[in-house]
C-alpha atoms as a PDB file:
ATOM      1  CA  UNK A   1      -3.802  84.556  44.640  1.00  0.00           C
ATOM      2  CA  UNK A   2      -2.254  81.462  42.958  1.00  0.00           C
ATOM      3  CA  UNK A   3       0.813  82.199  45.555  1.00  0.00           C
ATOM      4  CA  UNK A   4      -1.323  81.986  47.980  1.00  0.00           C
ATOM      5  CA  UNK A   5      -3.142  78.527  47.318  1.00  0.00           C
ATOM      6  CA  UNK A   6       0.361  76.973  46.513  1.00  0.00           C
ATOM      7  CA  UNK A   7       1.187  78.345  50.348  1.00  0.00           C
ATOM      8  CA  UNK A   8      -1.401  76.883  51.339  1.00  0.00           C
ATOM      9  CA  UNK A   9      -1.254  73.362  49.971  1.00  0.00           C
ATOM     10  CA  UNK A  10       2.726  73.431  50.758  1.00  0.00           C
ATOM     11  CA  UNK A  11       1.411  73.515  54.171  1.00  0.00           C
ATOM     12  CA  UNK A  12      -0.716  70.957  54.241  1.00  0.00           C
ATOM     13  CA  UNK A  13       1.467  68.334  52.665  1.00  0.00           C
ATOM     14  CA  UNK A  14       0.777  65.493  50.841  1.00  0.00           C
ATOM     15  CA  UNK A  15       1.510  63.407  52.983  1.00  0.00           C
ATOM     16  CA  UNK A  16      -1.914  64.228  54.632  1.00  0.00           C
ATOM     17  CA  UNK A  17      -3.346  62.328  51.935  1.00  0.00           C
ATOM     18  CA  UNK A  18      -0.917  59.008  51.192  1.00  0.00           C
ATOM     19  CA  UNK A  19      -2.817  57.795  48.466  1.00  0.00           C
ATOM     20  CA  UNK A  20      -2.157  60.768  45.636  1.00  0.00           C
ATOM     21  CA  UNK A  21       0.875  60.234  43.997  1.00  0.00           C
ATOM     22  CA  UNK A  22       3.380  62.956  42.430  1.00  0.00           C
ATOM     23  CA  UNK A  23       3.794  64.358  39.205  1.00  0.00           C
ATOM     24  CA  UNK A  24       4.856  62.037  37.097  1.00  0.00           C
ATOM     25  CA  UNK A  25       8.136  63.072  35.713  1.00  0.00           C
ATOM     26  CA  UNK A  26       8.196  60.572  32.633  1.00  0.00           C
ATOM     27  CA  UNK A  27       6.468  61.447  29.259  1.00  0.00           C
ATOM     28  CA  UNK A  28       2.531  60.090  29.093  1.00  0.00           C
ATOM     29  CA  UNK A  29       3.433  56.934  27.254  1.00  0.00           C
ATOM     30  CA  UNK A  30       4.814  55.653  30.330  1.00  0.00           C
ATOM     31  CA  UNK A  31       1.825  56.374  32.861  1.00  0.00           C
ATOM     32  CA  UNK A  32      -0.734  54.133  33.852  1.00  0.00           C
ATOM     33  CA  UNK A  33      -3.191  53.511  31.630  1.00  0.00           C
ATOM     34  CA  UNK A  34      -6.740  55.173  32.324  1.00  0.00           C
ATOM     35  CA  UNK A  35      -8.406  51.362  31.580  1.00  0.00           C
ATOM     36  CA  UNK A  36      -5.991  50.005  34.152  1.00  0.00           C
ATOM     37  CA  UNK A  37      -6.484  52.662  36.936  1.00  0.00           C
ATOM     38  CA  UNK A  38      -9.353  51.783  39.604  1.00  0.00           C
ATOM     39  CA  UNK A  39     -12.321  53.912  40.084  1.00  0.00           C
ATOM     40  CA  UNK A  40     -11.544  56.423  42.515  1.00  0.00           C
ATOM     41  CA  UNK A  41     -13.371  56.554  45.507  1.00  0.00           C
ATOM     42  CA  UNK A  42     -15.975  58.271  47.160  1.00  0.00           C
ATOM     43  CA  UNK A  43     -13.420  59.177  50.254  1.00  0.00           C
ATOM     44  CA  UNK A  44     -10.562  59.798  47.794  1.00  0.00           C
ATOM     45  CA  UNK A  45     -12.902  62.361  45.854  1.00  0.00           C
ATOM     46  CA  UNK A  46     -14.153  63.963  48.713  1.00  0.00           C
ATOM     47  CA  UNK A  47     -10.208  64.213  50.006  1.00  0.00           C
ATOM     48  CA  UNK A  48      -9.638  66.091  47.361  1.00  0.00           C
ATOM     49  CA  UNK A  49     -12.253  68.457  47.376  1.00  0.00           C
ATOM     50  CA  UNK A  50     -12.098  68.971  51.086  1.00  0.00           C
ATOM     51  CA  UNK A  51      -8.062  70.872  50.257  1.00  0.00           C
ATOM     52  CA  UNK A  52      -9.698  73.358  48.119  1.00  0.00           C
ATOM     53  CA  UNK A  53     -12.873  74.308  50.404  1.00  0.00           C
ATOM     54  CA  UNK A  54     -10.759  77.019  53.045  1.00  0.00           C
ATOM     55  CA  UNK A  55     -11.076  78.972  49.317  1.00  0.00           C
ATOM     56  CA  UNK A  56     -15.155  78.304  48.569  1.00  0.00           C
ATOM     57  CA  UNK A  57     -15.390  82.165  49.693  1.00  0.00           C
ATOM     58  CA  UNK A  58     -13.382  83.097  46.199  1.00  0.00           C
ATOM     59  CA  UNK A  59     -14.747  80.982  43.114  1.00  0.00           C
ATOM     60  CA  UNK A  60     -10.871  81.597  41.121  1.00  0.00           C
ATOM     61  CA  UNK A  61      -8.963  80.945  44.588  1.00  0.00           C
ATOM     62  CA  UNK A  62     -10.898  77.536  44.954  1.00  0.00           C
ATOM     63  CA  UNK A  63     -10.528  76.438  41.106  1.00  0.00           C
ATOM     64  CA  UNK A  64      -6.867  77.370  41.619  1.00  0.00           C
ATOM     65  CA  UNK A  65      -6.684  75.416  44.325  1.00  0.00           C
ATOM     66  CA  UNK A  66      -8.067  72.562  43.006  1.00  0.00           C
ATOM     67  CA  UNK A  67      -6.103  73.044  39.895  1.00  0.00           C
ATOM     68  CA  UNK A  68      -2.916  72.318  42.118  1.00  0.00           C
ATOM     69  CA  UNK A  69      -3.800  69.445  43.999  1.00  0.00           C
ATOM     70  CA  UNK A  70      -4.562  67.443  40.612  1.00  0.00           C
ATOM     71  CA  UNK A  71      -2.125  68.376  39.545  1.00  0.00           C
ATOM     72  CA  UNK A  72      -0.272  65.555  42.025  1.00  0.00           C
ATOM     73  CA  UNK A  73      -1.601  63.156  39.755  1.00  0.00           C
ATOM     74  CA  UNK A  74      -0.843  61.331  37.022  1.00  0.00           C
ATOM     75  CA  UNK A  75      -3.165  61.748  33.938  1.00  0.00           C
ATOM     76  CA  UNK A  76      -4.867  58.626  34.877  1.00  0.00           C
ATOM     77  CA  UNK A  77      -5.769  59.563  38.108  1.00  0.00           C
ATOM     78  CA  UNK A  78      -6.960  62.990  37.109  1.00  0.00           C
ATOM     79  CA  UNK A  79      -9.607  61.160  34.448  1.00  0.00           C
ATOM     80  CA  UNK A  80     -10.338  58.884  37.567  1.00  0.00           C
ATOM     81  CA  UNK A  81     -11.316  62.343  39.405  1.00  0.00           C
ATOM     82  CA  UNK A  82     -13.322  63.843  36.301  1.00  0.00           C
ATOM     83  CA  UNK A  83     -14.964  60.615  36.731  1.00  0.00           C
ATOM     84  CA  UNK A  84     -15.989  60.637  40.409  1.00  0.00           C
ATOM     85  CA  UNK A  85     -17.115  64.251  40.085  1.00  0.00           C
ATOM     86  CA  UNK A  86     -19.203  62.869  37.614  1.00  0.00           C
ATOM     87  CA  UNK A  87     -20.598  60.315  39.490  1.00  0.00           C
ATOM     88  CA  UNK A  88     -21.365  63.053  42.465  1.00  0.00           C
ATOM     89  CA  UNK A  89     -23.055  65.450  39.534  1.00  0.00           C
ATOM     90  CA  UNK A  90     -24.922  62.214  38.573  1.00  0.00           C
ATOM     91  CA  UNK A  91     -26.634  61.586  42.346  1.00  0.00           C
ATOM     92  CA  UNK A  92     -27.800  65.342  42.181  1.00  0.00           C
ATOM     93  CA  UNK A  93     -29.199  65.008  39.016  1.00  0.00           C
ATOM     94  CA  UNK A  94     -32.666  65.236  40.236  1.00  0.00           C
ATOM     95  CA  UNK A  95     -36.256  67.324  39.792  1.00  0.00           C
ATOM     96  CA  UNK A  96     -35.907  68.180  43.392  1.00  0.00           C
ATOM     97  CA  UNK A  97     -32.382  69.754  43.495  1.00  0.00           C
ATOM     98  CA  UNK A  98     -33.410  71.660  39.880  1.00  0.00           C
ATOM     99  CA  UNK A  99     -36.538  73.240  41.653  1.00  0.00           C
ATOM    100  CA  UNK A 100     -34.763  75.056  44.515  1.00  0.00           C
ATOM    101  CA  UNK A 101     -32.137  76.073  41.760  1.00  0.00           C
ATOM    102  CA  UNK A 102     -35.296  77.397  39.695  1.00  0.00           C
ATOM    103  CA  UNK A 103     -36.276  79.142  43.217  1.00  0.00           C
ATOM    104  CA  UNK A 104     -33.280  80.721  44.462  1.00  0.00           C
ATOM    105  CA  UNK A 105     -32.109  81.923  40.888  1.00  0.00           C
ATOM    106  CA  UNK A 106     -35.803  83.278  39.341  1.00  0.00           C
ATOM    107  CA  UNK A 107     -35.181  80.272  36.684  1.00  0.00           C
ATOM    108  CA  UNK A 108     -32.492  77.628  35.730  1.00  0.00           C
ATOM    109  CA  UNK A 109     -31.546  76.569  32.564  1.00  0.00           C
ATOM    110  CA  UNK A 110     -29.903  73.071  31.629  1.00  0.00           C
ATOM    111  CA  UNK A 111     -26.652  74.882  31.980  1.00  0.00           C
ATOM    112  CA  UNK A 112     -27.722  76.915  35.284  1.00  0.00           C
ATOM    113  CA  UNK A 113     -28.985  73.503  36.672  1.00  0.00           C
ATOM    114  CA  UNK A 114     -25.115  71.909  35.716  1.00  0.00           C
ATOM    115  CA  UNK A 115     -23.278  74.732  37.330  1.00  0.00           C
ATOM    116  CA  UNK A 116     -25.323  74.573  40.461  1.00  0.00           C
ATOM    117  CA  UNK A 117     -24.329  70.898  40.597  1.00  0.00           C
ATOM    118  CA  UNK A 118     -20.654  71.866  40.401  1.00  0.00           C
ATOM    119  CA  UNK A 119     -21.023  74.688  43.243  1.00  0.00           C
ATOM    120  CA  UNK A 120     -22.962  71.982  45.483  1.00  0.00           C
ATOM    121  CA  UNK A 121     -19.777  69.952  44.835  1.00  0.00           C
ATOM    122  CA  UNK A 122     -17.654  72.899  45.416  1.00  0.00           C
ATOM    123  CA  UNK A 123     -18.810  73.359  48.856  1.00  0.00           C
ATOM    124  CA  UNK A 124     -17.533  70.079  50.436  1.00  0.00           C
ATOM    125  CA  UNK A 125     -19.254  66.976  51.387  1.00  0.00           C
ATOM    126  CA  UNK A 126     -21.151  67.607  54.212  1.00  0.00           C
ATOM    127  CA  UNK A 127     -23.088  69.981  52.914  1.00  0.00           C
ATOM    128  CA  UNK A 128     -23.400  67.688  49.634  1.00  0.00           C
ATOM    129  CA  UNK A 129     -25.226  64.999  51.640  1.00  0.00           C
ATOM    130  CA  UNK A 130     -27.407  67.725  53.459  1.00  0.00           C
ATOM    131  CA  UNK A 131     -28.743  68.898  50.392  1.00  0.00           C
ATOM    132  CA  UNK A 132     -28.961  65.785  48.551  1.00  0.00           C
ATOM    133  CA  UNK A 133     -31.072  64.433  52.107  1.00  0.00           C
ATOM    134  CA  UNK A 134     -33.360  67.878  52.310  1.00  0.00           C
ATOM    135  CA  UNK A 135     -33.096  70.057  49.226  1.00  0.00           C
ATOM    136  CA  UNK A 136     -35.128  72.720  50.896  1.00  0.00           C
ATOM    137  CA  UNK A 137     -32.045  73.083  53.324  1.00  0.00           C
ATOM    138  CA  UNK A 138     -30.253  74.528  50.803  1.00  0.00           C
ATOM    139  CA  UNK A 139     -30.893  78.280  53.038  1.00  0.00           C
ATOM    140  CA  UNK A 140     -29.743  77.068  56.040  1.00  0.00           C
ATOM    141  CA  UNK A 141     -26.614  75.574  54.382  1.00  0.00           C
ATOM    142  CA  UNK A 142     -25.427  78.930  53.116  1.00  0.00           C
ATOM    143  CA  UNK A 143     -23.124  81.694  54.910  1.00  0.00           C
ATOM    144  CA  UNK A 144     -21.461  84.594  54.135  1.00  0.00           C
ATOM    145  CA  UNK A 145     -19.267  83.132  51.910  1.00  0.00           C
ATOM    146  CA  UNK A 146     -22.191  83.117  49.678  1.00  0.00           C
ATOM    147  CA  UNK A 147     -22.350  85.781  47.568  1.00  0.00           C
ATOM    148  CA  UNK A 148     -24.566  86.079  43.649  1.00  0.00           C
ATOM    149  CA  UNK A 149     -25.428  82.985  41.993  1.00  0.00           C
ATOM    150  CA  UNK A 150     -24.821  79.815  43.534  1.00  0.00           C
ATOM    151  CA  UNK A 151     -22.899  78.179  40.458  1.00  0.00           C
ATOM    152  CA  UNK A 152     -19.137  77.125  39.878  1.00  0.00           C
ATOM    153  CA  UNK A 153     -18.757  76.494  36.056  1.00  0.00           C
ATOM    154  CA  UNK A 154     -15.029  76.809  36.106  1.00  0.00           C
ATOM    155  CA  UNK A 155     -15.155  74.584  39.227  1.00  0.00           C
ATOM    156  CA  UNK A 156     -15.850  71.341  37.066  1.00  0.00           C
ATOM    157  CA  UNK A 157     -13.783  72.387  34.057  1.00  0.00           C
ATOM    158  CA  UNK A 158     -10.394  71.946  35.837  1.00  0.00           C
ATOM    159  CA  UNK A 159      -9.681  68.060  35.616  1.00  0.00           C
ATOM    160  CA  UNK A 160      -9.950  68.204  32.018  1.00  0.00           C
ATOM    161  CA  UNK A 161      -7.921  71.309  31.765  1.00  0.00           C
ATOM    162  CA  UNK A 162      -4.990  69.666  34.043  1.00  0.00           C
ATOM    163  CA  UNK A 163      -5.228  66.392  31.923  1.00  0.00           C
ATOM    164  CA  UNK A 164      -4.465  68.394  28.774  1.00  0.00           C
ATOM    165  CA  UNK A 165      -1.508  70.157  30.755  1.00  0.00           C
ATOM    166  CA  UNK A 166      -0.024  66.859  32.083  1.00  0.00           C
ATOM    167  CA  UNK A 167      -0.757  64.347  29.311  1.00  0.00           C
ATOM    168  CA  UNK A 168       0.681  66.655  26.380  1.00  0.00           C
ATOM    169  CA  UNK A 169      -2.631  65.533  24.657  1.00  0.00           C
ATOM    170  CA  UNK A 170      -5.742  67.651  23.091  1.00  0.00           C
ATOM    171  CA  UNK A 171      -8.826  68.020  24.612  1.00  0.00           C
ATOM    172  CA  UNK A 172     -10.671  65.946  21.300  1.00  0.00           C
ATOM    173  CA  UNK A 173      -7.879  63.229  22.753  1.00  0.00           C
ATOM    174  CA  UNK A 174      -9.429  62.943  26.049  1.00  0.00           C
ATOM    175  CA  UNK A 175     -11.085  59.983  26.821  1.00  0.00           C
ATOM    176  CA  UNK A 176     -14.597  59.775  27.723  1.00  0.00           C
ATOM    177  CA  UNK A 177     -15.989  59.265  31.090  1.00  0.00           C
ATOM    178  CA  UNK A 178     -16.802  55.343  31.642  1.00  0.00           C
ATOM    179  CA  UNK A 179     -20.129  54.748  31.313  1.00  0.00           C
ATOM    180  CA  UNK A 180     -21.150  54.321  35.318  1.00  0.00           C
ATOM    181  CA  UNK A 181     -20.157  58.294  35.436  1.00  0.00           C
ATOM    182  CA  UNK A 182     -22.562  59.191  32.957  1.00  0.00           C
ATOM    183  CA  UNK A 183     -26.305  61.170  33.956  1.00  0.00           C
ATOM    184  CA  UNK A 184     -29.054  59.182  32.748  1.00  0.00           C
ATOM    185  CA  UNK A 185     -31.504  60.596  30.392  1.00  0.00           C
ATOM    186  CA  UNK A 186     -33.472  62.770  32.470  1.00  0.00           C
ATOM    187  CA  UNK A 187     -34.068  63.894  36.381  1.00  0.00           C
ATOM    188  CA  UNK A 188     -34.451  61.586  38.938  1.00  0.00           C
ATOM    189  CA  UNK A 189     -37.865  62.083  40.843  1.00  0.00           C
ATOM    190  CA  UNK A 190     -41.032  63.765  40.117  1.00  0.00           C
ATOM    191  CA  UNK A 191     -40.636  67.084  38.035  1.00  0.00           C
ATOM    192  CA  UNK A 192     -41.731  70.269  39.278  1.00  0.00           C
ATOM    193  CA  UNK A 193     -44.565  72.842  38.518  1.00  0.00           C
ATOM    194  CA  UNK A 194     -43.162  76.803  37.989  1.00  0.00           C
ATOM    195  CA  UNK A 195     -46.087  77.336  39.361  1.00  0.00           C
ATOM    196  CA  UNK A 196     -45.045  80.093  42.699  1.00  0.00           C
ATOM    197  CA  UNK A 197     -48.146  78.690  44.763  1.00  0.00           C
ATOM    198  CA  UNK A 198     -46.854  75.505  44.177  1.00  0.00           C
ATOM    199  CA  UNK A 199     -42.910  75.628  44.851  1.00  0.00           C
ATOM    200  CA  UNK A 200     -43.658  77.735  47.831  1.00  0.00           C
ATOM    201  CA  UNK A 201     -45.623  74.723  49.230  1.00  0.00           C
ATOM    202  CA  UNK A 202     -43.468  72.046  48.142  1.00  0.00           C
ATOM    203  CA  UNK A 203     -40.484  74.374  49.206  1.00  0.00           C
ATOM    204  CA  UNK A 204     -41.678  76.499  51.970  1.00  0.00           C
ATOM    205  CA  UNK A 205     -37.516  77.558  53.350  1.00  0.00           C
ATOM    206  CA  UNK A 206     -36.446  78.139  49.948  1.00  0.00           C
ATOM    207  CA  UNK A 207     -38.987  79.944  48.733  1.00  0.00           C
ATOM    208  CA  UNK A 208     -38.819  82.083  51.837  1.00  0.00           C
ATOM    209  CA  UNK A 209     -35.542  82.871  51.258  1.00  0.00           C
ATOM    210  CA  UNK A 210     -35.504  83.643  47.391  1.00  0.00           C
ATOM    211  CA  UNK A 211     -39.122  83.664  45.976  1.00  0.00           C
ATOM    212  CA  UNK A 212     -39.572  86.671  46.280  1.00  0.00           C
ATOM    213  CA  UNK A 213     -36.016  88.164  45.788  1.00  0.00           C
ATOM    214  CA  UNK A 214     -33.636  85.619  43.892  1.00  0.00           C
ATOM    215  CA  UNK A 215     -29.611  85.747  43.341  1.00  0.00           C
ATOM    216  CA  UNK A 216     -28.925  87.291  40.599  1.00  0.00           C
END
């Protein structure tokens, strides 16, 4: 598998995206500062993510994946990335996105509800946005590539796993994400009822789709 991705991404080439860097050769003293790198942006991010969706079908392919193309950045950078994802698990942070996760899984917990966020990441921006614009889309943006639970917790683990790697630090050493990446208290929006009369009028696609048989 990991042979594979690195086939893959040898393929592609860097050079089809100018603006990562290479693995910095010196020791972490020597690279950028994470206070002196800018935030990275939305493009950038979604550059990134768009390399490791060919794999979305495989959940360890995909995290592999991604695992090699940060790994094409300095330790800066890659804390720039944890921060964008952050920012993208941020906008979905919302009542509305929760209650089709609630539908389509027969319940979400806190943790459910984050590693939904990181498979709606996972699958790309285009179908980001669609969801984000009309979460009771969500059934017409899956295929058969789709298969159990729709959640990706190793997905949004690997930035901080490749800044251990390539900084030589721990992960208590890591620095936070800046304070524009961080979720605000609660949901955005209105909250939803469990109630099944009510999601399946709120959310009449989704509910078609799962209410009565959910992932899982």
């Amino acid at each position: 598998m990991k042979r594979a991705v690195r086939a893959w991404l040898a393929a592609l080439s860097l050079t089809a995206l100018p603006w990562l860097t290479l693995p910095a050769q010196a020791a972490p003293s020597t690279v950028t500062a994470y206070s002196e790198v800018a935030p990275m942006s939305d493009a950038q991010f979604w550059a990134i993510i768009e390399v490791t969706t060919p794999y979305r079908a495989d959940a360890d392919a995909q995290a592999e994946a991604l695992r090699q193309t940060l790994t094409a950045l300095a330790p800066a950078e890659v804390l720039a990335f944890r921060d964008a994802f952050e920012r993208q698990m941020q906008r979905a942070y919302r009542w509305d996105l929760w209650a089709v996760t609630h539908i389509a899984h027969g319940g979400a917990s806190d943790d459910g509800f984050d590693y939904f966020r990181r498979w709606l990441i996972s699958r790309g921006q285009p179908t980001f946005e669609r969801i984000l614009s009309e979460p009771d889309s969500l059934p017409d943006s899956l295929s058969g590539d789709n298969e159990g639970v729709l959640e990706a917790e190793a997905f949004g683990a690997v930035a901080t796993e490749v800044w251990i790697e390539r900084s030589g630090r721990t992960a208590e050493e890591m620095p936070p994400p800046k304070s524009a990446a961080l979720p605000g208290d609660a949901p955005v929006g209105e909250p939803f009822s469990e109630d099944p009369a009510r999601l399946a009028a709120r959310f009449p696609k989704t509910w078609a789709r799962f209410g009565a048989a959910p992932l899982g």
